[in-house]
Structure formats: C-alpha cells, structure tokens
C-alpha atoms as a PDB file:
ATOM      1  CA  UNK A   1     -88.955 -92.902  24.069  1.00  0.00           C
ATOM      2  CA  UNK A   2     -87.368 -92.888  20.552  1.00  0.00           C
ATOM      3  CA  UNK A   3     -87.694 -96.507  20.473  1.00  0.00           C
ATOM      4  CA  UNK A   4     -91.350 -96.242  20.912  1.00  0.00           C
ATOM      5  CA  UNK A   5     -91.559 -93.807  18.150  1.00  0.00           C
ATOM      6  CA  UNK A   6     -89.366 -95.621  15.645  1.00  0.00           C
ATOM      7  CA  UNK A   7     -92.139 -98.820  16.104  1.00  0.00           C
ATOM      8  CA  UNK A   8     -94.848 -96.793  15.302  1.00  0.00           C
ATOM      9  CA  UNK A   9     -93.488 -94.683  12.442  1.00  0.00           C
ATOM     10  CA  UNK A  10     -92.779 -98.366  11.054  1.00  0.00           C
ATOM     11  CA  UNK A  11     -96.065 -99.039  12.002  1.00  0.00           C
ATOM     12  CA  UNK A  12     -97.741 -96.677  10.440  1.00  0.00           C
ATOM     13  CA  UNK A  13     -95.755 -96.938   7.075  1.00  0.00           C
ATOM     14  CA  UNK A  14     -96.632-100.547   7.009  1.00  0.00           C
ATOM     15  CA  UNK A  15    -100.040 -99.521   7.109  1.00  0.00           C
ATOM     16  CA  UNK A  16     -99.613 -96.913   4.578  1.00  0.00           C
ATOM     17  CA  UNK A  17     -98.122 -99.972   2.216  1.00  0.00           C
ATOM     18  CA  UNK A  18    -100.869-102.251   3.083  1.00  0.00           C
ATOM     19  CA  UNK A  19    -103.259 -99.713   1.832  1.00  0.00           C
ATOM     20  CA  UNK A  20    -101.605 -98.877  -0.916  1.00  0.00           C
ATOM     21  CA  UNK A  21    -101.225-102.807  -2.242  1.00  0.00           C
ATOM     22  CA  UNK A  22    -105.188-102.994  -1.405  1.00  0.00           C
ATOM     23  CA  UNK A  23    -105.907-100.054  -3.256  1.00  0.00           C
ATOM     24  CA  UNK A  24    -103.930-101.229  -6.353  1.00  0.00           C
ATOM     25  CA  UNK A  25    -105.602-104.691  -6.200  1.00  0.00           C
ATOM     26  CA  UNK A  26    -108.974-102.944  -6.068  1.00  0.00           C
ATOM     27  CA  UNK A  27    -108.472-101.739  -9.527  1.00  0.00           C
ATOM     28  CA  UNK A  28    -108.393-103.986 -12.931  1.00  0.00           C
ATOM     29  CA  UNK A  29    -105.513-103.326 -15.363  1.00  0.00           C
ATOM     30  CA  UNK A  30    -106.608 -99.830 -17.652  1.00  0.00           C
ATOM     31  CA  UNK A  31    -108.924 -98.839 -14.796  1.00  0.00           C
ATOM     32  CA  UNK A  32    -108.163 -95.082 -13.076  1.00  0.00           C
ATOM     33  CA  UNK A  33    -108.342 -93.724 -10.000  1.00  0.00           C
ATOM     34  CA  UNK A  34    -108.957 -90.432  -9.676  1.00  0.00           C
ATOM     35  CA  UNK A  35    -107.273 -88.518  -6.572  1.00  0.00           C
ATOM     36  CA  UNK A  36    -108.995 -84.853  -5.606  1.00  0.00           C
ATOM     37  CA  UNK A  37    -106.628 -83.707  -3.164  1.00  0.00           C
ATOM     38  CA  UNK A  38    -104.842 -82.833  -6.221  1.00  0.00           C
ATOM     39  CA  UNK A  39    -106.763 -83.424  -9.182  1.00  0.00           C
ATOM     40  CA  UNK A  40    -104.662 -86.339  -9.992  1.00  0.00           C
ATOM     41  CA  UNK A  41    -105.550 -88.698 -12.686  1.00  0.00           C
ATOM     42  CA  UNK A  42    -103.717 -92.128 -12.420  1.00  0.00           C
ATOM     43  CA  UNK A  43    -103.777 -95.064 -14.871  1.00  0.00           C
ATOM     44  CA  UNK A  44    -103.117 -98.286 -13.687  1.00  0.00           C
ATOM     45  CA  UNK A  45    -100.825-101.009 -15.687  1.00  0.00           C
ATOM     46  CA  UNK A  46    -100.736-104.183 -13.581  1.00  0.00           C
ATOM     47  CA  UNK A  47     -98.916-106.220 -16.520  1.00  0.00           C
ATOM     48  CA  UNK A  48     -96.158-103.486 -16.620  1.00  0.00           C
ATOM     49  CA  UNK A  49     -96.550-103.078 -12.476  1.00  0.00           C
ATOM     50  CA  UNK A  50     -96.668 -99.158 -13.551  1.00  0.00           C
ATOM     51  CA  UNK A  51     -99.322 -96.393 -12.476  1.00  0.00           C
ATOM     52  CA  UNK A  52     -99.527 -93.635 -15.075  1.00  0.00           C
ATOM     53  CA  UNK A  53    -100.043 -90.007 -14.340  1.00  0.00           C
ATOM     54  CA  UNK A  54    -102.636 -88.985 -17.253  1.00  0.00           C
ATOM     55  CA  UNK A  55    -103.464 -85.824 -15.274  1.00  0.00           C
ATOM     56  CA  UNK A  56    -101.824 -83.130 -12.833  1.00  0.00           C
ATOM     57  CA  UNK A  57     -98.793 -81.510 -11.661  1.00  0.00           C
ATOM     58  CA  UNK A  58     -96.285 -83.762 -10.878  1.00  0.00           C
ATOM     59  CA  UNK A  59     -94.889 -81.178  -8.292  1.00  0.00           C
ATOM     60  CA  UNK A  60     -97.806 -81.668  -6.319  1.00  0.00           C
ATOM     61  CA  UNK A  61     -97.306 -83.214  -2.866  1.00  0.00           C
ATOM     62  CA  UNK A  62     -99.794 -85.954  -3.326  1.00  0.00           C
ATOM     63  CA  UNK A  63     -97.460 -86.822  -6.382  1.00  0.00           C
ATOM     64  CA  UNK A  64     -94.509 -86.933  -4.544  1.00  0.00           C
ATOM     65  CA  UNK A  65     -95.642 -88.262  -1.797  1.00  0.00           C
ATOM     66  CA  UNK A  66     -97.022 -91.355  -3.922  1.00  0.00           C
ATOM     67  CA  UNK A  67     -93.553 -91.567  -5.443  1.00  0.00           C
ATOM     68  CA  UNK A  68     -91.740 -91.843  -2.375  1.00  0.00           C
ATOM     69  CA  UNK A  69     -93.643 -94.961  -1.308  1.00  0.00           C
ATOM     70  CA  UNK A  70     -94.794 -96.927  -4.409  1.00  0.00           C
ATOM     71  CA  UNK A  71     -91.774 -99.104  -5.566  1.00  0.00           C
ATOM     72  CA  UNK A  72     -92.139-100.455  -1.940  1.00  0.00           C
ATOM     73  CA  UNK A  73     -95.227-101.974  -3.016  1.00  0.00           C
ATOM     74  CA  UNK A  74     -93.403-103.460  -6.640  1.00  0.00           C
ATOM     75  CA  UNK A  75     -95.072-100.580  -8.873  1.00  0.00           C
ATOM     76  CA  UNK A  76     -93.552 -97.766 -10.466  1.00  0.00           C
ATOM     77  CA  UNK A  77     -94.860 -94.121 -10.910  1.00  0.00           C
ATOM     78  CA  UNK A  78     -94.661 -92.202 -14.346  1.00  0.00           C
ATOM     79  CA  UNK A  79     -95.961 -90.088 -16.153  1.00  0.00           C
ATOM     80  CA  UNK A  80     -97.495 -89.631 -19.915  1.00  0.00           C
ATOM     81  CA  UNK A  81     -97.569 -87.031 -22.664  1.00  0.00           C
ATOM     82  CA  UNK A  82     -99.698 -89.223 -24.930  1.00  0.00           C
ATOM     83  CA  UNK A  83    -101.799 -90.990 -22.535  1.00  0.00           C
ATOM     84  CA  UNK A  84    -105.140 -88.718 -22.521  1.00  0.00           C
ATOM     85  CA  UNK A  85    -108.121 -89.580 -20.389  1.00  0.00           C
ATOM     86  CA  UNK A  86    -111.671 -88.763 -21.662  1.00  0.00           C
ATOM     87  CA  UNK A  87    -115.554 -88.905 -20.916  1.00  0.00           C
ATOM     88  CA  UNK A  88    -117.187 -90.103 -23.970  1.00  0.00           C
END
C-alpha cells in the first residue's frame, strides 16, 4: 500500500512541475502574475530564470509553498525592495 502511495505522490508532484513550467512559459519576460490566494505579486525574469516577489508576505504559505518547488523547474524565487508594481 505505501508503494502505491509513493507513485502517486510522485505523480502528483510531477504534475504540480508540469504546471508550474506551463505557467512560466505562459508569461513573456517583465510580465506578472498576480496570485489572490495571497495577494501575491510575482515578476517574471526568464533571462535571469528568476520570479520576483514585488508584493506580499513572504511568510505566506502560497510563498513558501512556491519556494519549495520552483528550482525544480530551473527558476529561482526572490524577493525585491526596489522592484514596485503600478497601474498607470
């Protein structure tokens, strides 16, 4: 029975990455996406393979949660003082 489990916790993470890499290639470098669970606000920097956190709490769990999993996709997760977003 643990066996079973193990394939489809594997299963479902590899689903979680697919998602993740299609989500990522959805977006152009300097585009955002916007996530409400937590009212996070992320850049995206495809040249430097980096999404920037322009807004939220990086204790959230959507946050950390995002952490745990992106450098399994080649990206990195940070966050940015000086980077402001804004509606002109």
């Amino acid at each position: 029975m643990a066996l079973n489990n193990l394939n489809y916790l594997d299963r479902m993470m590899e689903t979680i990455y697919d998602w993740l890499e299609n989500m990522i290639a959805s977006l152009n470098d300097g585009e955002y996406w916007h996530i409400p669970a937590d009212d996070i606000l992320i850049k995206i920097d495809k040249k430097k393979k980096e999404l920037v956190m322009v807004m939220g709490d990086k204790e959230s769990d959507t946050y950390q949660r995002l952490d745990s999993v992106i450098s399994r996709v080649g990206y990195k997760l940070t966050t940015s003082e000086s980077e402001k977003y804004f509606i002109p």
